[in-house]
PDB file of N, CA and C in Angstrom:
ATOM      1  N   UNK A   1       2.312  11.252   2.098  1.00  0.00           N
ATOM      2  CA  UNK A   1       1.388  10.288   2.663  1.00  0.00           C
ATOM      3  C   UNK A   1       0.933   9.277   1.612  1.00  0.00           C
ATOM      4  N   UNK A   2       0.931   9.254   0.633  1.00  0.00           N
ATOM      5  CA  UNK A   2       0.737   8.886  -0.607  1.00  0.00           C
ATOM      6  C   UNK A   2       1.321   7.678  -1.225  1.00  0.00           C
ATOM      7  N   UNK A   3       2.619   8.181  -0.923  1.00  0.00           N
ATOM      8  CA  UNK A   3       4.059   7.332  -1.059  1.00  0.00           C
ATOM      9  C   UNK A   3       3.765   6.250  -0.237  1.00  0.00           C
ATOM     10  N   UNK A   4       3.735   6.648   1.222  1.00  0.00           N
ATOM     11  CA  UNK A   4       3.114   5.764   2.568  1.00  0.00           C
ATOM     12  C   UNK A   4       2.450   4.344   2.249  1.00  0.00           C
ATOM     13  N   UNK A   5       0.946   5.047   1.503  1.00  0.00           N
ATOM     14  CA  UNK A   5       0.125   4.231   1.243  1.00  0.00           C
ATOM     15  C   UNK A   5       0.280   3.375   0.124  1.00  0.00           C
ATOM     16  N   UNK A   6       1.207   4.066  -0.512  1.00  0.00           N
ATOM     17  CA  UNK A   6       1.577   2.974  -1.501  1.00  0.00           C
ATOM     18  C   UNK A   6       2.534   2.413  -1.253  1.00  0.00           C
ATOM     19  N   UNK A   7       3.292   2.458  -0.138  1.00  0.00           N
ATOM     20  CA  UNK A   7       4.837   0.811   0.128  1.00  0.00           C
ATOM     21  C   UNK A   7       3.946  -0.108   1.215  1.00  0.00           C
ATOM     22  N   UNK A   8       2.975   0.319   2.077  1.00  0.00           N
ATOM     23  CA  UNK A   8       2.124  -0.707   2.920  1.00  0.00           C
ATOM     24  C   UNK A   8       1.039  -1.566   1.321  1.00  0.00           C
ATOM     25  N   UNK A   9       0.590  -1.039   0.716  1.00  0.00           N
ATOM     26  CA  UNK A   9      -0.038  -1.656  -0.040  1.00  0.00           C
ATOM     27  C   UNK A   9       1.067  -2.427  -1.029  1.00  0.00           C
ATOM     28  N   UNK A  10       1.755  -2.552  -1.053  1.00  0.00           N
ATOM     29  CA  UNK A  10       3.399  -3.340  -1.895  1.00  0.00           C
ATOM     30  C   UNK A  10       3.476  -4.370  -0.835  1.00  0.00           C
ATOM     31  N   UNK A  11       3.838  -3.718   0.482  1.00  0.00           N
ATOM     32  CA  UNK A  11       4.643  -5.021   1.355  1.00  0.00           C
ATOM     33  C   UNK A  11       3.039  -5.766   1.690  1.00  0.00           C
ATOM     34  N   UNK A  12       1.949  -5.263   1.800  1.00  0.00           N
ATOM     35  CA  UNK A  12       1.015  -6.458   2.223  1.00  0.00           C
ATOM     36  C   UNK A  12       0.927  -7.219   0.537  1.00  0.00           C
ATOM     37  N   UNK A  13       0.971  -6.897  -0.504  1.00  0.00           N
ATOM     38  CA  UNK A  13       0.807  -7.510  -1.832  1.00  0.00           C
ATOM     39  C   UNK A  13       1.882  -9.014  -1.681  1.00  0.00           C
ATOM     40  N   UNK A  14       2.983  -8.273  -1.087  1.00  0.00           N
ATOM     41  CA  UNK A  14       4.067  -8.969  -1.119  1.00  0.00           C
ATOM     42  C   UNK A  14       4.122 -10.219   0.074  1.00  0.00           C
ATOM     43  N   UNK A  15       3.427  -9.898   1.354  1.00  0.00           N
ATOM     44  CA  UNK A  15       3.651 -10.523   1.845  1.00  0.00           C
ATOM     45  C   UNK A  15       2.263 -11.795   1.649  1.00  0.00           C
ATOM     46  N   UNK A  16       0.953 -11.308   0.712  1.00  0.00           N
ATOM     47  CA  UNK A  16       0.324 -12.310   0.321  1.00  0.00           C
ATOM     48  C   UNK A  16       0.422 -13.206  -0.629  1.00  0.00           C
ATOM     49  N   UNK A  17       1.834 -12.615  -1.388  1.00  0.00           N
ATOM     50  CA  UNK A  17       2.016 -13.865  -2.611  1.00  0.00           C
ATOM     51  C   UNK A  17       2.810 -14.365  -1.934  1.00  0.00           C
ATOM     52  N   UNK A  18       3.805 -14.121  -0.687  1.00  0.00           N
ATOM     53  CA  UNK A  18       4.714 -15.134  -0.183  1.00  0.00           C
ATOM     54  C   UNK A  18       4.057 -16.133   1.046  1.00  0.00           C
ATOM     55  N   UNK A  19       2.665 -15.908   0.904  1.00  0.00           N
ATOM     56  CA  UNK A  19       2.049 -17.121   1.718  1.00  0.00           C
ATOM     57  C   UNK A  19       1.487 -17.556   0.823  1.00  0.00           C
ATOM     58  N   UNK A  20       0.968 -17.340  -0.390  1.00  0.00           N
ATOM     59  CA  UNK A  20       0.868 -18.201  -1.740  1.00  0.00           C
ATOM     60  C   UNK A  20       1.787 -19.426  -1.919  1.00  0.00           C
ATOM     61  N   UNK A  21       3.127 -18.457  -1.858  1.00  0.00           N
ATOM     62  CA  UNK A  21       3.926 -19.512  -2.341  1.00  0.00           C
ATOM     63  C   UNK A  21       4.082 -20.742  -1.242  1.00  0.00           C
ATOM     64  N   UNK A  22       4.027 -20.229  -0.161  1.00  0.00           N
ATOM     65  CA  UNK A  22       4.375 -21.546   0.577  1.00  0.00           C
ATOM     66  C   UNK A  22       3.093 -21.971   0.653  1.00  0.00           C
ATOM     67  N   UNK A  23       2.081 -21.936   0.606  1.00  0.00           N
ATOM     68  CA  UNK A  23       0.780 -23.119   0.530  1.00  0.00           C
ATOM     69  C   UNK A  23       1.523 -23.976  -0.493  1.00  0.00           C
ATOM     70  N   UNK A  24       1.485 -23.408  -1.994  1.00  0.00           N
ATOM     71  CA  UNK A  24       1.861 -24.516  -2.718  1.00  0.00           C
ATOM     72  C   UNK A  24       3.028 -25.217  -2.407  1.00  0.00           C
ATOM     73  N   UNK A  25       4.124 -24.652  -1.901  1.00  0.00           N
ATOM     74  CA  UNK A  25       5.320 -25.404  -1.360  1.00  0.00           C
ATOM     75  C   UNK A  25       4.480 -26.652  -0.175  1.00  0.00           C
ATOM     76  N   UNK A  26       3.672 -26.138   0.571  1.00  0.00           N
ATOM     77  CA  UNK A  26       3.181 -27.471   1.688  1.00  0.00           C
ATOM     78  C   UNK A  26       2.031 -28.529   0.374  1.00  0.00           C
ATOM     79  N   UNK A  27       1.305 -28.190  -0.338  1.00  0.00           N
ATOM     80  CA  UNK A  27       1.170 -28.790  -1.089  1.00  0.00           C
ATOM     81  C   UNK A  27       1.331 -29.709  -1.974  1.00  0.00           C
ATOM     82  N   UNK A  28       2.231 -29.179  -2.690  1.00  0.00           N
ATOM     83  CA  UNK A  28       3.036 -29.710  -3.769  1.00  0.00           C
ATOM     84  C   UNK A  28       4.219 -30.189  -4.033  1.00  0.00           C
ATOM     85  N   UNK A  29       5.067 -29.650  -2.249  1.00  0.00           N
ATOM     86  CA  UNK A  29       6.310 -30.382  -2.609  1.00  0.00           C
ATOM     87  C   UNK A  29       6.614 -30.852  -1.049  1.00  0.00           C
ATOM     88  N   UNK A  30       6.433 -32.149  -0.730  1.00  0.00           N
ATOM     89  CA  UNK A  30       6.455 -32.881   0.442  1.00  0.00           C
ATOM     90  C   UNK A  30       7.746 -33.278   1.000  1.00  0.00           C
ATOM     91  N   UNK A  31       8.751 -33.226   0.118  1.00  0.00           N
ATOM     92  CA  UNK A  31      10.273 -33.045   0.691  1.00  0.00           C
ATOM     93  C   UNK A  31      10.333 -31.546   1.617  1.00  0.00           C
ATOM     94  N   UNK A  32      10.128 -30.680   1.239  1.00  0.00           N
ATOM     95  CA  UNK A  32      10.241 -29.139   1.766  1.00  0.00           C
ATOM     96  C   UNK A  32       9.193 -29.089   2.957  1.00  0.00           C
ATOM     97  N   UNK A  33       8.109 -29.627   2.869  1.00  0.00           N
ATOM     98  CA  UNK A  33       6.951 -30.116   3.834  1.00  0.00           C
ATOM     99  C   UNK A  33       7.561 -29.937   4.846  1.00  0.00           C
ATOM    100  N   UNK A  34       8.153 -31.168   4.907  1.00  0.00           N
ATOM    101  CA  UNK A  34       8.661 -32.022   6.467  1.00  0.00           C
ATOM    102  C   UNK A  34      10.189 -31.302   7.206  1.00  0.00           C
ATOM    103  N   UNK A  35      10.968 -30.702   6.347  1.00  0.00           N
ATOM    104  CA  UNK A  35      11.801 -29.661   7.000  1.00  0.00           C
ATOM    105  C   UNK A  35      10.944 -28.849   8.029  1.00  0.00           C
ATOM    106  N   UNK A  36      11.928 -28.172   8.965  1.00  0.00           N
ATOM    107  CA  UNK A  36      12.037 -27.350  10.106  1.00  0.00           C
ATOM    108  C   UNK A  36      11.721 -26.268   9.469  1.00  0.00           C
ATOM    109  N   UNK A  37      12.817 -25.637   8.420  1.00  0.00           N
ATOM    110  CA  UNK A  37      12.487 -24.194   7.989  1.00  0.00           C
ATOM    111  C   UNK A  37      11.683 -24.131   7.391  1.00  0.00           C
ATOM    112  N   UNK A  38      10.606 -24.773   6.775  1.00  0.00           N
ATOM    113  CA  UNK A  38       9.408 -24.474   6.119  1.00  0.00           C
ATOM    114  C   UNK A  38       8.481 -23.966   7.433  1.00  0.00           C
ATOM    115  N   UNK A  39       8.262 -24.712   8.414  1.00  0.00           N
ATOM    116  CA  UNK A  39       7.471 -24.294   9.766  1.00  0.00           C
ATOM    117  C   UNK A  39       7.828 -22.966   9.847  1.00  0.00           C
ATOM    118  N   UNK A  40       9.746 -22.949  10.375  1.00  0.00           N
ATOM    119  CA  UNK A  40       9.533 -21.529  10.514  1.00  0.00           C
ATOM    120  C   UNK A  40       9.335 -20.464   9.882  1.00  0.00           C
ATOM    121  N   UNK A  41       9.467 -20.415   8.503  1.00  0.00           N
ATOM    122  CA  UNK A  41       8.989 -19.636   7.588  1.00  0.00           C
ATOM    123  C   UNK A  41       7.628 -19.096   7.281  1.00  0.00           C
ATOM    124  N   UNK A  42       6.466 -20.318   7.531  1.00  0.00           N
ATOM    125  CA  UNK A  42       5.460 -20.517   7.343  1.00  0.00           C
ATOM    126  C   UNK A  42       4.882 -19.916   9.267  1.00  0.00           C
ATOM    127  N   UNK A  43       5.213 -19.981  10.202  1.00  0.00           N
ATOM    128  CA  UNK A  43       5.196 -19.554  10.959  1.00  0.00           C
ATOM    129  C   UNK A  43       5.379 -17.981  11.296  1.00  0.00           C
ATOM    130  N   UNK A  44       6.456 -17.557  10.640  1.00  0.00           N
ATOM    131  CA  UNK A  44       7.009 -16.223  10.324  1.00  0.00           C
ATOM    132  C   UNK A  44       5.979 -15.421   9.468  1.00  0.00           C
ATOM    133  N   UNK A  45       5.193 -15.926   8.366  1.00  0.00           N
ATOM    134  CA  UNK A  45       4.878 -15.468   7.504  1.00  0.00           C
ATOM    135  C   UNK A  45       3.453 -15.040   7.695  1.00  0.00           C
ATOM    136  N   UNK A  46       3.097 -15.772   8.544  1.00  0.00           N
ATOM    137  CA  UNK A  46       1.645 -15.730   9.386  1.00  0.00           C
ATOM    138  C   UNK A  46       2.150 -14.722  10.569  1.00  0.00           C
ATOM    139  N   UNK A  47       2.729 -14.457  11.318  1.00  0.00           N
ATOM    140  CA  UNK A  47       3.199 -13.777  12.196  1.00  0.00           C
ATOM    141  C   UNK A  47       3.437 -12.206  11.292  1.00  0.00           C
ATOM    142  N   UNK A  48       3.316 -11.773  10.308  1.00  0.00           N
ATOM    143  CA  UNK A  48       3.931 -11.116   9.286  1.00  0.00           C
ATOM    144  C   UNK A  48       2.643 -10.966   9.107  1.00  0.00           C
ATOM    145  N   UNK A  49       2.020 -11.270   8.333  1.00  0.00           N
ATOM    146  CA  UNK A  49       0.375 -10.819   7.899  1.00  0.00           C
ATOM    147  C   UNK A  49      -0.525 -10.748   8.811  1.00  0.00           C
ATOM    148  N   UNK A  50      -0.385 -11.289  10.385  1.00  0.00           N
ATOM    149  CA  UNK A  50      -1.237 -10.572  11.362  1.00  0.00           C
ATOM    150  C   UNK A  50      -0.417  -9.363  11.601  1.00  0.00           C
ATOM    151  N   UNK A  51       0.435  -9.095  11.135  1.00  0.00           N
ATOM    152  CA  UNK A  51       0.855  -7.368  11.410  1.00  0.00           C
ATOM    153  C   UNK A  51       0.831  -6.598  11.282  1.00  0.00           C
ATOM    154  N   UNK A  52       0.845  -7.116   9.210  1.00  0.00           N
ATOM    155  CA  UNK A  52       0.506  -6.248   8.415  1.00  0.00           C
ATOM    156  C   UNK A  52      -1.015  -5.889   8.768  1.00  0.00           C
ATOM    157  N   UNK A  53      -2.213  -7.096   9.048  1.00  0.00           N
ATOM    158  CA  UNK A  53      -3.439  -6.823   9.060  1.00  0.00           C
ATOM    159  C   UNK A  53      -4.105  -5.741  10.235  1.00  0.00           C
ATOM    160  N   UNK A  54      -3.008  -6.362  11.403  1.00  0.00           N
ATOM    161  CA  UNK A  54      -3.277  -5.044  12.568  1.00  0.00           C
ATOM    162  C   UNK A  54      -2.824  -3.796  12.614  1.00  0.00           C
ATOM    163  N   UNK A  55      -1.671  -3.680  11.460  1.00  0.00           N
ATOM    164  CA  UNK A  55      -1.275  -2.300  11.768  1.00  0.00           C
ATOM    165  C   UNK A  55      -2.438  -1.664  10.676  1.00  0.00           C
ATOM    166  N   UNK A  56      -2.848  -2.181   9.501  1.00  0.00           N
ATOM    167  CA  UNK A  56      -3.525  -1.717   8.630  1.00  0.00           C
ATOM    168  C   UNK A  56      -4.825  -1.367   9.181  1.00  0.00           C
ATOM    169  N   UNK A  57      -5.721  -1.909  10.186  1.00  0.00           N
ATOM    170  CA  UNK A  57      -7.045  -1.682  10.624  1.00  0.00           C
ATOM    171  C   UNK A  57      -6.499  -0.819  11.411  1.00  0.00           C
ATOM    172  N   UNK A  58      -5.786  -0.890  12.280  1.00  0.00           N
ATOM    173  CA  UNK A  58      -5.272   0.765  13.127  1.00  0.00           C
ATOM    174  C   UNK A  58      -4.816   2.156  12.178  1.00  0.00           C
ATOM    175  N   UNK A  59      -4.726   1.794  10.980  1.00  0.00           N
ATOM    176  CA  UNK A  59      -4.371   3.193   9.878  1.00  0.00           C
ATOM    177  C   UNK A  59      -5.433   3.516   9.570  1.00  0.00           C
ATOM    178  N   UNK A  60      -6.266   2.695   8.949  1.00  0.00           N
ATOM    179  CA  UNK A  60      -7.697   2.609   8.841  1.00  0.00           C
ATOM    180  C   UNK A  60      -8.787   3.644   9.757  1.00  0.00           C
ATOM    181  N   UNK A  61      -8.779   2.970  10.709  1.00  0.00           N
ATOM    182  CA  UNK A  61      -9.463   3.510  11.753  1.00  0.00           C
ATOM    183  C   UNK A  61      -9.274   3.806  12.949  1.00  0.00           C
ATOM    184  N   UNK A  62      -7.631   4.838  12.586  1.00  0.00           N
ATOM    185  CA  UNK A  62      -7.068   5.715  14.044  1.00  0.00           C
ATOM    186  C   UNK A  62      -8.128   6.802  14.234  1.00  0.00           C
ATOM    187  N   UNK A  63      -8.483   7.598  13.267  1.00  0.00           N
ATOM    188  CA  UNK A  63      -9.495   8.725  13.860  1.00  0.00           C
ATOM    189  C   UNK A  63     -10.147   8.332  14.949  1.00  0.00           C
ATOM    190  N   UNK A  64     -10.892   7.019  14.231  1.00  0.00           N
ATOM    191  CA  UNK A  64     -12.200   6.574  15.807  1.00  0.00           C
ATOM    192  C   UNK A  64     -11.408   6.489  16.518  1.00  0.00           C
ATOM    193  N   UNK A  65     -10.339   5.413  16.567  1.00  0.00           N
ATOM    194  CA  UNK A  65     -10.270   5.372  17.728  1.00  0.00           C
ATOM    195  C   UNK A  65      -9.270   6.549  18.536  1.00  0.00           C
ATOM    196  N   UNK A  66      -8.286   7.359  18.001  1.00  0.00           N
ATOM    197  CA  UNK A  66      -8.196   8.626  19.217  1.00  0.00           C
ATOM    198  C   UNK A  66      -9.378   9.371  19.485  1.00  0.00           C
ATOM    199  N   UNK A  67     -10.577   9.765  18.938  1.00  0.00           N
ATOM    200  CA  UNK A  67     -11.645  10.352  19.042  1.00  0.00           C
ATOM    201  C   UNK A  67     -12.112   9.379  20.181  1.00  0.00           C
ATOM    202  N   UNK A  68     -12.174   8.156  20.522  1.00  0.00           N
ATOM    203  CA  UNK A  68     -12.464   7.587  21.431  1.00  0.00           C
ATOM    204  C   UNK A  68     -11.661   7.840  22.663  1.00  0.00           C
ATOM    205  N   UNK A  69     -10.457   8.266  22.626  1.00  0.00           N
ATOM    206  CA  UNK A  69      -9.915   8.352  23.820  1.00  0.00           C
ATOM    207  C   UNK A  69      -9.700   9.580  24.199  1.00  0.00           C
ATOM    208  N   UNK A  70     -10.335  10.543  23.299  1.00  0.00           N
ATOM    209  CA  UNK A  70     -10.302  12.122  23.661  1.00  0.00           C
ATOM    210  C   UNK A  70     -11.599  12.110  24.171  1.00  0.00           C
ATOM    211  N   UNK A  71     -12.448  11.702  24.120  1.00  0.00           N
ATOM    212  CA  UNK A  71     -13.414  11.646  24.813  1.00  0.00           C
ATOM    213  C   UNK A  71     -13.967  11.208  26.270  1.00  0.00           C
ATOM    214  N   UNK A  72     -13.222  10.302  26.662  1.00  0.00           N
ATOM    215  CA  UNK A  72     -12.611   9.945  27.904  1.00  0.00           C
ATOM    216  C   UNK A  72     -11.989  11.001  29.048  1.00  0.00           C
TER     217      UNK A  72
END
């Protein structure tokens, strides 16, 4: 379990320096800007860290909530 918690804490590390990088890519480099695959990347990448963020508050706080539905 351990192991677990330490490759979710890697891939969210990972997936916050790779929205790092593309801020500064929309920033700083306005050729790459205006391409298609920057959107979808930048689209992807946000789609990617609401996942990481929802699956992480559900690891977080599965107890409550099956304790909530055993109670039911």
């Amino acid at each position: 379990m351990k192991i677990l918690k330490k490759l979710w804490g890697l891939l969210s590390q990972l997936l916050l320096l790779y929205g790092y990088y593309l801020v500064f890519l929309f920033f700083f480099d306005t050729s790459y800007r205006l391409s298609s695959s920057f959107f979808l990347a930048f689209l992807l990448s946000l789609l990617g860290v609401g996942l990481v963020a929802l699956l992480t508050a559900a690891f977080w706080f599965k107890d409550k909530i099956l304790s909530r539905f055993k109670d039911a």
